[in-house]
C-alpha atoms as a PDB file:
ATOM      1  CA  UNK A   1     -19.877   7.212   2.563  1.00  0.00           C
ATOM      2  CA  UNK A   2     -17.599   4.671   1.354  1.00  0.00           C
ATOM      3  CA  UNK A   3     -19.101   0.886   0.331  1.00  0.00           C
ATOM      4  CA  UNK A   4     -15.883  -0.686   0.534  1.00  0.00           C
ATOM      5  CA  UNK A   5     -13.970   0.942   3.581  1.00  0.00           C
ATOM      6  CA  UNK A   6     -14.275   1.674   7.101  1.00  0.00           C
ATOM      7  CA  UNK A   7     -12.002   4.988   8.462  1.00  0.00           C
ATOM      8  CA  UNK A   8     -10.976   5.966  11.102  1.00  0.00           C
ATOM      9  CA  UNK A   9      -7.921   8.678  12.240  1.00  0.00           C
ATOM     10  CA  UNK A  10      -7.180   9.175  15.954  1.00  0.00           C
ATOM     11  CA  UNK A  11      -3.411  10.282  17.196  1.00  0.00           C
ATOM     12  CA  UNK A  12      -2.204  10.736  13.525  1.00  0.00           C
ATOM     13  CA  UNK A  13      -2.578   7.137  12.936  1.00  0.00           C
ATOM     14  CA  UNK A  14      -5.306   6.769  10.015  1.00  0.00           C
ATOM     15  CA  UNK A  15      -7.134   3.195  10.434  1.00  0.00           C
ATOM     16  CA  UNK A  16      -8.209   1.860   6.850  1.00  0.00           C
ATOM     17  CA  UNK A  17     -10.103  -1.080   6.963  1.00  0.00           C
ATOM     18  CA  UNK A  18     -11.394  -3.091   3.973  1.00  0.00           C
ATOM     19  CA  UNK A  19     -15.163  -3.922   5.414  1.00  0.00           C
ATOM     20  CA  UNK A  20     -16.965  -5.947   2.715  1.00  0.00           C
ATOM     21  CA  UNK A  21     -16.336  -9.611   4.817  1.00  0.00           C
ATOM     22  CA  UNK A  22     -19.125 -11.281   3.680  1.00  0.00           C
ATOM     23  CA  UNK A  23     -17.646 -11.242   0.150  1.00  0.00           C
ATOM     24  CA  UNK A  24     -14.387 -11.867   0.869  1.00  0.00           C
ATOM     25  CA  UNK A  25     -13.764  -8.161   0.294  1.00  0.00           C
ATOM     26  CA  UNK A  26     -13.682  -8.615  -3.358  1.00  0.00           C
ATOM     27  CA  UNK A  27     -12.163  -5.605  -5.013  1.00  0.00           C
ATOM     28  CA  UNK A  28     -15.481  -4.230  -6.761  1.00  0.00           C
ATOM     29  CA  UNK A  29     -15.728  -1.136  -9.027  1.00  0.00           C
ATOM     30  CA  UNK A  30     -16.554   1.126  -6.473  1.00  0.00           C
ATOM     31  CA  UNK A  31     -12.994  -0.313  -4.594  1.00  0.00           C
ATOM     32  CA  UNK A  32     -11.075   0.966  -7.438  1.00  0.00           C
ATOM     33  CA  UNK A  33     -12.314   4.339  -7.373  1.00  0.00           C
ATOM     34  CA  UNK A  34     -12.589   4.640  -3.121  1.00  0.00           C
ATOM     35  CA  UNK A  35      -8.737   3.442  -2.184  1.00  0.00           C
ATOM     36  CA  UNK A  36      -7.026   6.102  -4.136  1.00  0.00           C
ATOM     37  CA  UNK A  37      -9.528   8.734  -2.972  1.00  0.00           C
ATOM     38  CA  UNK A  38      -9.160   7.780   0.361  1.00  0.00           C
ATOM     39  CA  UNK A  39      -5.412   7.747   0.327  1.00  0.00           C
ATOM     40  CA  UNK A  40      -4.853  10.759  -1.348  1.00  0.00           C
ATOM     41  CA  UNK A  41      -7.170  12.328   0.682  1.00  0.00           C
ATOM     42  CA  UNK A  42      -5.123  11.107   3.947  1.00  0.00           C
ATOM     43  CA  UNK A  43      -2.040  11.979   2.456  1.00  0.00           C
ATOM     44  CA  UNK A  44      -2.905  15.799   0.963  1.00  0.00           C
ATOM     45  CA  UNK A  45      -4.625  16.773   4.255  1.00  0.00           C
ATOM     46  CA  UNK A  46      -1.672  16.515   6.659  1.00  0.00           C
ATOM     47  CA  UNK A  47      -3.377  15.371   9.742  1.00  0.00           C
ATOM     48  CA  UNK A  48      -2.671  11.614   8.966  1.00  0.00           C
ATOM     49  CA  UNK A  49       1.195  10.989   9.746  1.00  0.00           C
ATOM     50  CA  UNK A  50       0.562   6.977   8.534  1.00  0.00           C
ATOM     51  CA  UNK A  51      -1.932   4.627   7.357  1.00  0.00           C
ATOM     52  CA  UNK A  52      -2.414   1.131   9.120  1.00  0.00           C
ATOM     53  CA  UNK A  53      -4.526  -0.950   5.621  1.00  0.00           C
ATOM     54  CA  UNK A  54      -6.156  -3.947   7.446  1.00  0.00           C
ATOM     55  CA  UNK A  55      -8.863  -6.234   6.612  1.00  0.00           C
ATOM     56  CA  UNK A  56     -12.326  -7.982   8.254  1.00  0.00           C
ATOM     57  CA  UNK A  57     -13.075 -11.078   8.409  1.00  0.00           C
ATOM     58  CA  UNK A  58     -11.751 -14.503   7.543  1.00  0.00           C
ATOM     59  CA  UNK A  59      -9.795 -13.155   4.383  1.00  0.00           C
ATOM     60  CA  UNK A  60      -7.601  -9.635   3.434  1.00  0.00           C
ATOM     61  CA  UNK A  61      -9.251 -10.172  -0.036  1.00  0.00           C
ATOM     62  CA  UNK A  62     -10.013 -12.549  -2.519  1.00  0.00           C
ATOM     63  CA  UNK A  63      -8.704 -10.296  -5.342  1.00  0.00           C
ATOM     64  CA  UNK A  64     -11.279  -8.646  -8.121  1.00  0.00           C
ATOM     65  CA  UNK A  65     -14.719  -8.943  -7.863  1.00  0.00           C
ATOM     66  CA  UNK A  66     -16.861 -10.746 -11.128  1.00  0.00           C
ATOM     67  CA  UNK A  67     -18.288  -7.223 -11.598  1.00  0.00           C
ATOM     68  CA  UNK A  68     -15.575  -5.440 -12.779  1.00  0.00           C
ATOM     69  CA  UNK A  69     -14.993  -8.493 -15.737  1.00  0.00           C
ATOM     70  CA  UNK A  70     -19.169  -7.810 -16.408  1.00  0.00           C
ATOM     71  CA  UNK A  71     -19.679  -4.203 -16.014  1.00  0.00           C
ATOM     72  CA  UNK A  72     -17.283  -2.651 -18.727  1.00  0.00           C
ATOM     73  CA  UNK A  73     -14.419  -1.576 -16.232  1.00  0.00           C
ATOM     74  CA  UNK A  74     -11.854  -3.277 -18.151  1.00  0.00           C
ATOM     75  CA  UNK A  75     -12.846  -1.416 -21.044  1.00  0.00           C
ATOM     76  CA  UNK A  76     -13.140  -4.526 -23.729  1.00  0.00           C
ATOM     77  CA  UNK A  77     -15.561  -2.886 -25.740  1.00  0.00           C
ATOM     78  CA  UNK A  78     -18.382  -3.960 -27.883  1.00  0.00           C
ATOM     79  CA  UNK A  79     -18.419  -6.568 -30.762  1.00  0.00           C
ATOM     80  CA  UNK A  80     -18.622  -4.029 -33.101  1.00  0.00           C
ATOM     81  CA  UNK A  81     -15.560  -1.612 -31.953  1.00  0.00           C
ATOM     82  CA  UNK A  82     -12.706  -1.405 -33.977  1.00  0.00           C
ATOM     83  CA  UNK A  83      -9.958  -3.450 -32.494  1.00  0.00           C
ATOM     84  CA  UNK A  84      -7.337  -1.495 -32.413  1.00  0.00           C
ATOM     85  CA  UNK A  85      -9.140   1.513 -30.420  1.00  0.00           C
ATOM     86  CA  UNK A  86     -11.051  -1.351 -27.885  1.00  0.00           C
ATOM     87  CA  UNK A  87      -7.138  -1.747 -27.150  1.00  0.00           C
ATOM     88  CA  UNK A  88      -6.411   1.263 -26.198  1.00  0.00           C
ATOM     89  CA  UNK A  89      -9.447   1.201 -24.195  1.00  0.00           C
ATOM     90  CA  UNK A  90      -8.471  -2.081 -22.154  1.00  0.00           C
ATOM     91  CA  UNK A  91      -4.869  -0.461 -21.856  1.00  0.00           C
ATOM     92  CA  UNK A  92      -6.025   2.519 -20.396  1.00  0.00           C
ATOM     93  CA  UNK A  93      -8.280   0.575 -18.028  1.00  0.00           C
ATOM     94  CA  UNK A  94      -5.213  -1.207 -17.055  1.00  0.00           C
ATOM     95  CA  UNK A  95      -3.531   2.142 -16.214  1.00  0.00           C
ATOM     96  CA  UNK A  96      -6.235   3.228 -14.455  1.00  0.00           C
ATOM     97  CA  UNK A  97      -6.627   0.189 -11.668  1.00  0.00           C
ATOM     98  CA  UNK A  98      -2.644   0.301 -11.554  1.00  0.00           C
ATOM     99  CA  UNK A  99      -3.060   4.162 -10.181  1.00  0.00           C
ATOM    100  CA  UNK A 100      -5.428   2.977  -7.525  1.00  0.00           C
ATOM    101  CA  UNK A 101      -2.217   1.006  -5.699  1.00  0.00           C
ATOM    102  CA  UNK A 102      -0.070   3.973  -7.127  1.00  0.00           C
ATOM    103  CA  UNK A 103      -1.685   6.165  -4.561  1.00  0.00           C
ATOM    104  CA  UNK A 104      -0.228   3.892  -1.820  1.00  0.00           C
ATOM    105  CA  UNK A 105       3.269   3.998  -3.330  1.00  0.00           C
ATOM    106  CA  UNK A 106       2.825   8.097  -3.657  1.00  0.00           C
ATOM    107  CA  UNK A 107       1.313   8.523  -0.289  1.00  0.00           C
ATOM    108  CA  UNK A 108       3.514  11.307   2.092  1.00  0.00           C
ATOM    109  CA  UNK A 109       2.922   8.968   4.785  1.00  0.00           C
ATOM    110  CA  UNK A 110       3.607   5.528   5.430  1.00  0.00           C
ATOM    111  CA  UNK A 111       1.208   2.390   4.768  1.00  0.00           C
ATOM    112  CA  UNK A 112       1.499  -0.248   7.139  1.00  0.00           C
ATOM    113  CA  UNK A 113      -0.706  -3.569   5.805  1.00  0.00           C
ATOM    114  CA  UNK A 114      -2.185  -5.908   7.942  1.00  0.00           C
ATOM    115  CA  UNK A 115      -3.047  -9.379   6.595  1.00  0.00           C
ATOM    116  CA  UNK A 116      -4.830 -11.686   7.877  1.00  0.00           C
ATOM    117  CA  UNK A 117      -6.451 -15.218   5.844  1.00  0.00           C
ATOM    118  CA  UNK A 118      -5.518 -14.910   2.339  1.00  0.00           C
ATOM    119  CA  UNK A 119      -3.975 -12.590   0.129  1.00  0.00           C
ATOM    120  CA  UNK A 120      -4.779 -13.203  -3.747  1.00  0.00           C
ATOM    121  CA  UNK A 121      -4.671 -11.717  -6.788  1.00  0.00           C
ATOM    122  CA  UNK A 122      -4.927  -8.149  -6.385  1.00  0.00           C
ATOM    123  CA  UNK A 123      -4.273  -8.071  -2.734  1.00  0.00           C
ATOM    124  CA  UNK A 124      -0.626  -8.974  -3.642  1.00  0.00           C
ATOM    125  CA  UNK A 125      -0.401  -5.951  -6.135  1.00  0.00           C
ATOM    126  CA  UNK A 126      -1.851  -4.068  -3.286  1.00  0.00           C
ATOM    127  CA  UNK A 127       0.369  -4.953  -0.284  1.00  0.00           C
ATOM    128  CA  UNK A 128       3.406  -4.716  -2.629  1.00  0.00           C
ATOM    129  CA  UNK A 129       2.279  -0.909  -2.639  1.00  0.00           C
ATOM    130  CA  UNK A 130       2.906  -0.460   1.096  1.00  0.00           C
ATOM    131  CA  UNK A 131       5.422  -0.107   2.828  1.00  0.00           C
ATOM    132  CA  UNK A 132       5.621  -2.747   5.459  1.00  0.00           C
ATOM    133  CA  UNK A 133       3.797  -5.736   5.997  1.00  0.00           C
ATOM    134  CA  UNK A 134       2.427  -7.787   8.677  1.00  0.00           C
ATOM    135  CA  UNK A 135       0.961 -10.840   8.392  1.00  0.00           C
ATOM    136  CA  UNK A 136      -1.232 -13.520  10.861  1.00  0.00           C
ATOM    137  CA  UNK A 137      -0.485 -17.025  11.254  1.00  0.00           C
ATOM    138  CA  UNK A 138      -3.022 -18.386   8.752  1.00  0.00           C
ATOM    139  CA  UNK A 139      -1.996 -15.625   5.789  1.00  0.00           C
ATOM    140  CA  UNK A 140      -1.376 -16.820   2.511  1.00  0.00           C
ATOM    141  CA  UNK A 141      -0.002 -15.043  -0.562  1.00  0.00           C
ATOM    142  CA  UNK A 142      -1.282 -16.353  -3.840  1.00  0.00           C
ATOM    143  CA  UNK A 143      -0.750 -14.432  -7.289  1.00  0.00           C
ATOM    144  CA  UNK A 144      -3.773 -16.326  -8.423  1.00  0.00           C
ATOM    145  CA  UNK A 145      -3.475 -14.441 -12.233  1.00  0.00           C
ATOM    146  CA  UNK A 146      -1.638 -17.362 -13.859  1.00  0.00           C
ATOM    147  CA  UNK A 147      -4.468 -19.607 -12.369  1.00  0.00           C
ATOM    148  CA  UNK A 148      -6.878 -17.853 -14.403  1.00  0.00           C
ATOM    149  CA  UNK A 149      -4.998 -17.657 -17.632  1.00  0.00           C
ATOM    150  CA  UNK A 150      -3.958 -13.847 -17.038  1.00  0.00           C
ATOM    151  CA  UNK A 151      -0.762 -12.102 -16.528  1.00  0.00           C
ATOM    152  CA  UNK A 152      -0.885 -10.340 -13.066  1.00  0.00           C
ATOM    153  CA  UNK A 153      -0.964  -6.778 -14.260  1.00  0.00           C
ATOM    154  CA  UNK A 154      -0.757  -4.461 -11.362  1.00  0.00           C
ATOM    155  CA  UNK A 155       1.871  -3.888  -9.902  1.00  0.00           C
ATOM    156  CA  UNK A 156       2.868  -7.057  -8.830  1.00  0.00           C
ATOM    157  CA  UNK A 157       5.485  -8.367 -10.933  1.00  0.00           C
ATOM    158  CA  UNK A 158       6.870  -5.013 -11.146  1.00  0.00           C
ATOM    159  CA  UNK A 159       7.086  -4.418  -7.135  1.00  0.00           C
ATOM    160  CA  UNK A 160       7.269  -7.706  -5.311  1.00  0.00           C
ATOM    161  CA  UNK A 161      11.112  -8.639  -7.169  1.00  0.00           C
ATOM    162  CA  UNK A 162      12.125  -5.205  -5.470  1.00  0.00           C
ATOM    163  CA  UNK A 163      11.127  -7.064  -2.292  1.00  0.00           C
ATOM    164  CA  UNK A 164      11.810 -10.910  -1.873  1.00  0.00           C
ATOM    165  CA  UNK A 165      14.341 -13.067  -4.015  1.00  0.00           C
ATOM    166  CA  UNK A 166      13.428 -12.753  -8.097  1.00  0.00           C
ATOM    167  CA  UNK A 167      13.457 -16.978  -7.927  1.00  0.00           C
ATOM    168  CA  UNK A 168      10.668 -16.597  -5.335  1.00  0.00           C
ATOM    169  CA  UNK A 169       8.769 -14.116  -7.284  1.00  0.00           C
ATOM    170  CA  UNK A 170       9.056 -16.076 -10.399  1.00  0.00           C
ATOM    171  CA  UNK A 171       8.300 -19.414  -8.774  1.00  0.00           C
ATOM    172  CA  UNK A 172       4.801 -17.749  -7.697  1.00  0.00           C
ATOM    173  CA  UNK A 173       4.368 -16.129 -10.566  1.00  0.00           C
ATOM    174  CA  UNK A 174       4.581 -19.168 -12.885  1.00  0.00           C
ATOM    175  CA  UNK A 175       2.528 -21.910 -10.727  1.00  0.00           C
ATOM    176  CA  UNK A 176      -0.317 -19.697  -8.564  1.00  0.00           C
ATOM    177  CA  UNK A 177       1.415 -21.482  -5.620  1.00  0.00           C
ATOM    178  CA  UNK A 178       0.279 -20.126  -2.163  1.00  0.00           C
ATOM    179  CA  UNK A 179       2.715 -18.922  -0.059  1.00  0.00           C
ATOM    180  CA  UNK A 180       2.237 -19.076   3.531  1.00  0.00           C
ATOM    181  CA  UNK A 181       2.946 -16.768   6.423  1.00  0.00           C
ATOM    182  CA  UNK A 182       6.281 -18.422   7.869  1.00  0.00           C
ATOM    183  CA  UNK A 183       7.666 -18.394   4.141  1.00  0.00           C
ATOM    184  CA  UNK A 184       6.679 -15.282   3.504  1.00  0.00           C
ATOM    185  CA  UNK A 185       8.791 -14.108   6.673  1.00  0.00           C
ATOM    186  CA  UNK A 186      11.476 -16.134   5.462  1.00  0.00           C
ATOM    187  CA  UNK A 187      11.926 -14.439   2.303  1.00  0.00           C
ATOM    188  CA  UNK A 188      11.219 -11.084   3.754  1.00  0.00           C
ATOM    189  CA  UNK A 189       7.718 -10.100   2.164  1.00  0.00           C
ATOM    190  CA  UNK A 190       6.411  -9.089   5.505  1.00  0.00           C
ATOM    191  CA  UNK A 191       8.496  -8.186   8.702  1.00  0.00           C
ATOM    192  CA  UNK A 192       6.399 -10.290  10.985  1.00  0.00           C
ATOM    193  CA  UNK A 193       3.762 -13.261  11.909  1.00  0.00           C
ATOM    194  CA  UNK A 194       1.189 -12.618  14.816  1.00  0.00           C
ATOM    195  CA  UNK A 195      -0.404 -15.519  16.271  1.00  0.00           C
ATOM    196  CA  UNK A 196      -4.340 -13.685  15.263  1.00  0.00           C
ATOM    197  CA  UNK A 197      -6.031 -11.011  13.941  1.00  0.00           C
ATOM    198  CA  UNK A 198      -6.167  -9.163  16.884  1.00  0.00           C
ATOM    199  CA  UNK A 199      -3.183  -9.635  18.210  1.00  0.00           C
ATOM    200  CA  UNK A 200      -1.577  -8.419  14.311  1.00  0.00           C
ATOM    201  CA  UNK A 201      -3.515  -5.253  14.563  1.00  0.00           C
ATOM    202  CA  UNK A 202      -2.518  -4.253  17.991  1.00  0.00           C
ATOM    203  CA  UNK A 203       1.045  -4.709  16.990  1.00  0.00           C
ATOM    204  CA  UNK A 204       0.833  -3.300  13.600  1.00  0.00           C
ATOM    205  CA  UNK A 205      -1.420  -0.447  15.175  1.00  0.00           C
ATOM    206  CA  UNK A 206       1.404   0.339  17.879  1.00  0.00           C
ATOM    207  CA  UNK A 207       4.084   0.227  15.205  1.00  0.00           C
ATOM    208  CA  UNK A 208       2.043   3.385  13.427  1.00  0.00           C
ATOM    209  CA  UNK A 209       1.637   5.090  17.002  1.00  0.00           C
ATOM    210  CA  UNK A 210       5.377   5.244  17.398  1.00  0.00           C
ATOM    211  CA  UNK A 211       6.349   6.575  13.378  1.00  0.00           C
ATOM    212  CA  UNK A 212       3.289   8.877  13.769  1.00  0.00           C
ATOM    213  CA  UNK A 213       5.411  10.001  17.097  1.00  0.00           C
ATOM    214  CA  UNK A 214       8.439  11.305  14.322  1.00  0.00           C
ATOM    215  CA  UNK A 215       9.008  14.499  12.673  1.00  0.00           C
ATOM    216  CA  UNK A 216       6.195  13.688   9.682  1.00  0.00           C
ATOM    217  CA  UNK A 217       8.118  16.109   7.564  1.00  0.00           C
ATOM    218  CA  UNK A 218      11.475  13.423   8.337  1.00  0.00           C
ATOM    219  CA  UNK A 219       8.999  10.632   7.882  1.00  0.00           C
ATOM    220  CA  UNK A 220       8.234  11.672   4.374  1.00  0.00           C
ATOM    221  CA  UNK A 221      11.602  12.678   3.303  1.00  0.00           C
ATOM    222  CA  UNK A 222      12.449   8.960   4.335  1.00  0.00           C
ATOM    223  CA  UNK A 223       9.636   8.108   2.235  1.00  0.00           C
ATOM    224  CA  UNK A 224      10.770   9.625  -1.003  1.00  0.00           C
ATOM    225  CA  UNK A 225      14.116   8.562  -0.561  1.00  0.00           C
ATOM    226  CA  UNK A 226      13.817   4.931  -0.173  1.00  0.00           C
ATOM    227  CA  UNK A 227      11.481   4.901  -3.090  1.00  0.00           C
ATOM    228  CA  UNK A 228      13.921   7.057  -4.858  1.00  0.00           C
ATOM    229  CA  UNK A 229      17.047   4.659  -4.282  1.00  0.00           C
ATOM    230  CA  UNK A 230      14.703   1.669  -4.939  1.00  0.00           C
ATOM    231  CA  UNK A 231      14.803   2.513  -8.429  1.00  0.00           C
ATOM    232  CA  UNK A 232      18.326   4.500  -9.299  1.00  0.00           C
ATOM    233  CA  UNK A 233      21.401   4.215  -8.411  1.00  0.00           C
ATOM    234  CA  UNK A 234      23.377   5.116  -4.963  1.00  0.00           C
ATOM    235  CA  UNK A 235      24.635   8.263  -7.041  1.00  0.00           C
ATOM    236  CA  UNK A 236      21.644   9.598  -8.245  1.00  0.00           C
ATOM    237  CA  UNK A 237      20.362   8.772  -4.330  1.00  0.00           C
ATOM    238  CA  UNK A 238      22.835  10.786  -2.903  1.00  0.00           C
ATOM    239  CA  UNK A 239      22.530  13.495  -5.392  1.00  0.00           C
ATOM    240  CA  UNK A 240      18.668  13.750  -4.561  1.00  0.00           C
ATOM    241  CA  UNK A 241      18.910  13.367  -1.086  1.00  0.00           C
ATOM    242  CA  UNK A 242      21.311  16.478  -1.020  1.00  0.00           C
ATOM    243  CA  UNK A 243      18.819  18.721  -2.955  1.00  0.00           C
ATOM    244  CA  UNK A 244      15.760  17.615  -0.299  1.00  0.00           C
ATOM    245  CA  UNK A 245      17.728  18.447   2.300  1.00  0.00           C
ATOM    246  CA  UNK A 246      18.701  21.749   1.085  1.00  0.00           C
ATOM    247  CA  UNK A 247      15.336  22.722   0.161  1.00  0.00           C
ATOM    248  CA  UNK A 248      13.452  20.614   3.387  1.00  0.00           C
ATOM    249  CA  UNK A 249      15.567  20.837   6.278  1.00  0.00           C
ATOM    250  CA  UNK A 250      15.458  24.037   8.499  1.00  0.00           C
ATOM    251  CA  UNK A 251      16.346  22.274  11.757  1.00  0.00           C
ATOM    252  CA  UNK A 252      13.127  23.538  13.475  1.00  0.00           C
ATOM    253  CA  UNK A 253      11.995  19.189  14.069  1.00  0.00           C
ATOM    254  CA  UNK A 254      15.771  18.704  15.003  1.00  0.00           C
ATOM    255  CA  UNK A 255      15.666  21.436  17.902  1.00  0.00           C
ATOM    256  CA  UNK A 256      12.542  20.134  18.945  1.00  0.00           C
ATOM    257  CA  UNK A 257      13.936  16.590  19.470  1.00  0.00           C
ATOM    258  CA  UNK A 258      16.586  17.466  20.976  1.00  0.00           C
ATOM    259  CA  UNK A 259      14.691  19.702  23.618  1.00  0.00           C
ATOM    260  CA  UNK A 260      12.504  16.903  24.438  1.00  0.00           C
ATOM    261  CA  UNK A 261      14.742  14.238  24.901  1.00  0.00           C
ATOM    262  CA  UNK A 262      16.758  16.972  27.193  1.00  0.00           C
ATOM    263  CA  UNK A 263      13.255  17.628  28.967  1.00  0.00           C
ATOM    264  CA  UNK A 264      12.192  13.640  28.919  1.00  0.00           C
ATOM    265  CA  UNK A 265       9.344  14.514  27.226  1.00  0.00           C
ATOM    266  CA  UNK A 266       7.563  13.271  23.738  1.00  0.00           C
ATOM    267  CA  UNK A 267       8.248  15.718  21.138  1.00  0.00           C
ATOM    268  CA  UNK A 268       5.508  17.371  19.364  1.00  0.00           C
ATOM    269  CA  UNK A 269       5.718  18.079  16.006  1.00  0.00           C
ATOM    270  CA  UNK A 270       3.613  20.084  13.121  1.00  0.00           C
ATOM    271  CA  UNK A 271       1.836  18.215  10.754  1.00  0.00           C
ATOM    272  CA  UNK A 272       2.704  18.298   7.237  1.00  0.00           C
ATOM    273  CA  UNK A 273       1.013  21.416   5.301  1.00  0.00           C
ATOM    274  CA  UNK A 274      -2.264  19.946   3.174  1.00  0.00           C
ATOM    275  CA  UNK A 275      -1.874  20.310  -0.444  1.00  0.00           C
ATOM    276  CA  UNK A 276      -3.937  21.041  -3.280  1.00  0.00           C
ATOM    277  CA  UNK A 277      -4.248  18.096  -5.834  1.00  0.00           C
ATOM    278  CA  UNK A 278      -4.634  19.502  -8.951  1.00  0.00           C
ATOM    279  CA  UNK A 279      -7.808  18.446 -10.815  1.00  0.00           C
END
């Protein structure tokens, strides 16, 4: 049973909720290691078709807890290590938190976040993972690393210039400003403000009712090549897009669109095949 999660999967629509309120869910040790499970499991199983990642509470998350700076997770070492190997060790630790939000990124599904209160530190390294984000009235996005002497380390300043203005990103990054909700529509970090919590999750909720509705082989095709032109060129997008296609599309989905809009009925698809992650 996860200590930092709540789960729930109903209508291919996988409900993720961060459930630690009373600490602001504060990214713990056990937070790092029960996201990425969780994902991956929802992603290599097939029944999930997308992932709503929502929050309890008056904040999304105050960013990492104090006990992963006290308990060793950021692998500094003892006094007596040689330095050069306790840097390695913090690298490595590095790596390691960065493939937690990785998981979102690699996900065949979609991620859908849901943000209510604010949004610091790691929470923006998180929600630059997703793919879409929603926000309430009283969100606020913070990159709260400079504030603390640190260099956000990630994901953030390597995602969130792929998805607002590099001035904006930059502007935040330098003073630990908070951005708020109607700004952070502006500059297109999430696609819209609801007026509450509960309002925000019945939108965002109905949002991942209608993709988990599409082909979920289409769905993650889409997936892959967004992410894929995100970071080549058109060329190289087109190229790979060709190859997927010729290897992924057997018009089975298509016919069965086609019938049901013919028959004015929903279509029903397959769900993806599970996979085997290798361990």
């Amino acid at each position: 049973m996860a200590e930092c999660f709540d789960l729930t999967l109903s209508d291919g629509v996988a409900h993720l909720r961060m459930s630690r309120p009373e600490a602001m869910n504060t990214m713990t040790p056990a937070f790092w290691r029960e996201l990425p499970a969780l994902v991956n499991e929802l992603s290599d199983a097939g029944e999930a078709r997308v992932i709503v990642l929502s929050s309890t509470g008056k904040h999304f998350t105050a960013g990492m807890d104090l006990a992963v700076f006290q308990g060793g997770s950021l692998g500094l070492g003892g006094k007596n290590e040689e330095p050069g190997r306790a840097r390695t060790r913090t690298r490595q630790a590095a790596l390691s938190f960065q493939e937690s939000f990785n998981a979102l990124e690699k996900a065949r599904v979609p991620v859908l976040a849901a943000v209510q209160g604010g949004c610091i530190g790691g929470g923006v390294d998180m929600i630059s993972a997703c793919d879409v984000r929603y926000c309430t009235e009283d969100a606020f996005f913070c990159i709260q690393e400079i504030n603390l002497g640190l260099t956000a380390d990630v994901g953030t300043l390597q995602r969130l210039p792929k998805l607002v203005p590099a001035g904006v990103v930059r502007e935040l990054a330098y003073t630990g400003r908070r951005m708020p909700a109607q700004r952070a529509k502006e500059v297109g970090l999430v696609n819209e403000v609801y007026p509450s919590h509960e309002a925000m999750l019945a939108g965002v909720l109905g949002i991942a009712a209608e993709i988990a509705e599409k082909s979920p082989l289409a769905i993650w095709g889409s997936k892959q090549m967004l992410n894929y032109a995100r970071d080549h060129s058109v060329e190289d997008g087109l190229e790979y897009i060709a190859t997927w296609q010729a290897g992924m599309f057997f018009g089975t989905d298509m016919a069965e669109a086609f019938q049901a809009r013919a028959q004015k009925r929903k279509p029903v698809f397959q769900n993806n095949p599970p996979v085997r992650r290798e361990v």
